[in-house]
Every structure is written in C-alpha cells, then in structure tokens.
Protein backbone atom coordinates (compact mmCIF):
# COMPACT_ATOMS: atom_id res chain seq x y z
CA UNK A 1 0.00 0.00 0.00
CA UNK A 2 1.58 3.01 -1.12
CA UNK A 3 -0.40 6.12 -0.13
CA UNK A 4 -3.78 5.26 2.14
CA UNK A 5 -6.24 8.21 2.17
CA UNK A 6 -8.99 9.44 4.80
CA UNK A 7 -12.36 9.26 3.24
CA UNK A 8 -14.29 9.86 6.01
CA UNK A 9 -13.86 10.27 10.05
CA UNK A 10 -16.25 8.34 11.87
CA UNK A 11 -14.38 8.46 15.00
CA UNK A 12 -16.16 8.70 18.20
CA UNK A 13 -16.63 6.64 21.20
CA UNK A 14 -18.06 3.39 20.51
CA UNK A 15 -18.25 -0.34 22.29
CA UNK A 16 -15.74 -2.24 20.32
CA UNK A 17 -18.56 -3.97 17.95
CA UNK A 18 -20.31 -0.59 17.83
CA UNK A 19 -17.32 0.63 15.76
CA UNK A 20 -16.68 -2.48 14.35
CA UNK A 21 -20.27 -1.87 12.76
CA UNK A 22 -19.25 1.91 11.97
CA UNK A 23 -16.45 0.96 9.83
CA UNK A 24 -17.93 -1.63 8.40
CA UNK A 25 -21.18 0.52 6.97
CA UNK A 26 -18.74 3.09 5.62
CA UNK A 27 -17.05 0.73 3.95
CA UNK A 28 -19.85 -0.61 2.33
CA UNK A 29 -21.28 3.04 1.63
CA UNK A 30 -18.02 4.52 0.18
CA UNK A 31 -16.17 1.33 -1.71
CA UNK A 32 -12.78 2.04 -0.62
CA UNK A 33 -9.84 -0.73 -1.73
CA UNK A 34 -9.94 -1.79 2.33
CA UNK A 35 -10.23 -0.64 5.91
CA UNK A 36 -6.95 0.07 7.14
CA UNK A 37 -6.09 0.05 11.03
CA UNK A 38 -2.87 0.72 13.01
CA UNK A 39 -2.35 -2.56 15.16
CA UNK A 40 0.77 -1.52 17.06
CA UNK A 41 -1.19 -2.33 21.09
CA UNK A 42 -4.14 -4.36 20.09
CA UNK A 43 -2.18 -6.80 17.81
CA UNK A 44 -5.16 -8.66 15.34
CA UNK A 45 -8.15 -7.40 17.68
CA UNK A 46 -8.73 -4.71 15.37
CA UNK A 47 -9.27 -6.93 12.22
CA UNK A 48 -10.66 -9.64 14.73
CA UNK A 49 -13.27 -7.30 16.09
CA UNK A 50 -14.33 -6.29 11.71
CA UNK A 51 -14.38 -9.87 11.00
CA UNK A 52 -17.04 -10.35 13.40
CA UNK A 53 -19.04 -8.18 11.68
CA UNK A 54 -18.41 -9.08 7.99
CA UNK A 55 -15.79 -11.83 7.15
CA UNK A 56 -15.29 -10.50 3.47
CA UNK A 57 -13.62 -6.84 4.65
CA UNK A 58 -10.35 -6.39 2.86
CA UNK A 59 -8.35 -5.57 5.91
CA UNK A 60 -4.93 -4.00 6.56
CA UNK A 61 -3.19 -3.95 9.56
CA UNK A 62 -0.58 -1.51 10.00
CA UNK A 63 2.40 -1.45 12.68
CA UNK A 64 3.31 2.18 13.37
CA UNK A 65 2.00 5.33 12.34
CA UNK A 66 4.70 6.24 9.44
CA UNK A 67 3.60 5.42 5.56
C-alpha cells in the first residue's frame, strides 16, 4: 500500500462492535480498496473485532503510524 487516504472520520466513542459496525457501513457506503487500522497495542483485535461483523472486509493492519 503506497499512499492510504482518509475518506471519512467516523471516529467517536463506541463499544468495540459498535465501531466495528461503523467501519464496516462506511465501507460498504463509500467502496474504498480496504479498511486500514494501526495494530501496534491491540495486535489482530482490530481486524478480529471487523471480521465479526463481515468476514469479506479487505483488511490492513498496519504497525506504526509512518507510511
């Protein structure tokens, strides 16, 4: 992944499948390539916590905060 872009912020504060649900609708809404998710604490719980929601996300993890 070369360049990832911010198509929309849906941050807020959310139970963990509450924004697992959030990211999941905006993916579906806005077609991007994948949802992409900095993993450097919470290891795979981020993509764990999608999956539960839809097992067909395109999902990429990324360790650190520099592209």
């Amino acid at each position: 992944m070369d360049h990832p872009y911010v198509l929309v912020d849906g941050s807020g504060q959310y139970a963990p499948t509450d924004w697992a649900r959030q990211a999941v609708g905006l993916y579906h809404r806005l077609q991007p390539d994948r949802i992409v998710a900095q993993t450097n604490f919470a290891g795979d719980m981020a993509e764990a916590t999608v999956r539960m929601v839809d097992q067909n996300i395109f999902f990429y993890g990324r360790h650190g905060i520099a592209w």
